[in-house]
Protein backbone atom coordinates (compact mmCIF):
# COMPACT_ATOMS: atom_id res chain seq x y z
CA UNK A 1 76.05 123.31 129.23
CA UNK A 2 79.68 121.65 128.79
CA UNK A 3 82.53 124.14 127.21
CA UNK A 4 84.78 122.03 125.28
CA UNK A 5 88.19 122.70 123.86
CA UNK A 6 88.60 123.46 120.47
CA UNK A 7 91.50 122.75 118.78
CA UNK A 8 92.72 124.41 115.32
CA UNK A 9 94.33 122.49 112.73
CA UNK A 10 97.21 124.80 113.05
CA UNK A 11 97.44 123.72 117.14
CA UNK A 12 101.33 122.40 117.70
CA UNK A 13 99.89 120.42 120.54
CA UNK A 14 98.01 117.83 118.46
CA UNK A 15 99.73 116.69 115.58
CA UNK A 16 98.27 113.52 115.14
CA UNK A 17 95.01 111.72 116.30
CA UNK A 18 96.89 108.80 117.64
CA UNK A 19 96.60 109.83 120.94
CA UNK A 20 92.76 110.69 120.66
CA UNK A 21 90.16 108.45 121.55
CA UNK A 22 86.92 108.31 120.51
CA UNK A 23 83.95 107.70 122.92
CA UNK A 24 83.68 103.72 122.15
CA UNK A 25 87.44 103.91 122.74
CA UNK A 26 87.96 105.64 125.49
CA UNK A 27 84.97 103.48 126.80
CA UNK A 28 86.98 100.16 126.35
CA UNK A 29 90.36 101.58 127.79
CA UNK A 30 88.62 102.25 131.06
CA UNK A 31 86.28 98.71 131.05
CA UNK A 32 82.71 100.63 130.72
CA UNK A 33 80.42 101.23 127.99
CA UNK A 34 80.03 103.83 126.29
CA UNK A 35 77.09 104.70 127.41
CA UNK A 36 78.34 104.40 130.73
CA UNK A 37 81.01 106.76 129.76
CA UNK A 38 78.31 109.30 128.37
CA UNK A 39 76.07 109.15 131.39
CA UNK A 40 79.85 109.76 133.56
CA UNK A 41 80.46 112.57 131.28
CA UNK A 42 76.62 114.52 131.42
CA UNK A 43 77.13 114.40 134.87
CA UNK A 44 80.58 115.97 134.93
CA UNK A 45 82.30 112.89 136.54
CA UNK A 46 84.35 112.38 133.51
CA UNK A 47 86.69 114.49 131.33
CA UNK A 48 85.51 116.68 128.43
CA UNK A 49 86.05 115.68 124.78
CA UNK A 50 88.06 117.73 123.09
CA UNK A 51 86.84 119.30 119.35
CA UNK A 52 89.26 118.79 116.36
CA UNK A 53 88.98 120.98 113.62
CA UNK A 54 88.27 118.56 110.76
CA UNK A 55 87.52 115.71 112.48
CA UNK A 56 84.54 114.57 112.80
CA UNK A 57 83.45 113.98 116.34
CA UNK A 58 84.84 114.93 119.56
CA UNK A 59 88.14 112.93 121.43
CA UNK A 60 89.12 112.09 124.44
CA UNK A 61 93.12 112.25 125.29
CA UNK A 62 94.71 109.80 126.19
CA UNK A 63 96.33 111.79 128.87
CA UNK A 64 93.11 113.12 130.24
CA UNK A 65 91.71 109.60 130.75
CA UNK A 66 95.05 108.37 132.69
CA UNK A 67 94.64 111.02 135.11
CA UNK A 68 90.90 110.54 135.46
CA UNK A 69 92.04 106.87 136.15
CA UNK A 70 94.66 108.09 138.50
CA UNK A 71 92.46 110.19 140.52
CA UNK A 72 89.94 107.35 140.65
CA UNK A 73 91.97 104.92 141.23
CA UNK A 74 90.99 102.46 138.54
CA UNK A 75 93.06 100.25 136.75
CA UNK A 76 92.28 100.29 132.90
CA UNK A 77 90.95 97.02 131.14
CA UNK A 78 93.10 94.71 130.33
CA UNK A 79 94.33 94.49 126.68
CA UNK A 80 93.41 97.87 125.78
């Protein structure tokens, strides 16, 4: 079973969504699909979502997903 984050609506850390992706997003940042991206994530090769209080959904950050990149060495697709 994953543990995700939760974060409150009162959180200082997120103040916006701009820099949260959702899973079709974060999907075409990195040049998968999303169900690519889902199958990465079940198996625990892939950051966790975060949960947004209010939002529906779970999001990736932006941040998280650069590293991940980073540490795989991948290069994200082009125009996204």
């Amino acid at each position: 079973m994953h543990k995700h984050a939760a974060i409150g609506t009162g959180a200082p850390l997120i103040a916006s969504t701009g820099h949260l992706l959702t899973w079709t997003e974060a999907a075409a940042v990195i040049g998968l699909s999303s169900r690519t991206l889902r199958r990465l994530n079940a198996a625990g090769r892939f950051p966790e979502p975060v949960v947004i209080t209010g939002l529906r959904g779970r999001r990736f950050r932006r941040e998280d997903i650069a590293r991940w990149l980073d540490s795989a060495g991948e290069q994200p697709a082009q125009g996204a």
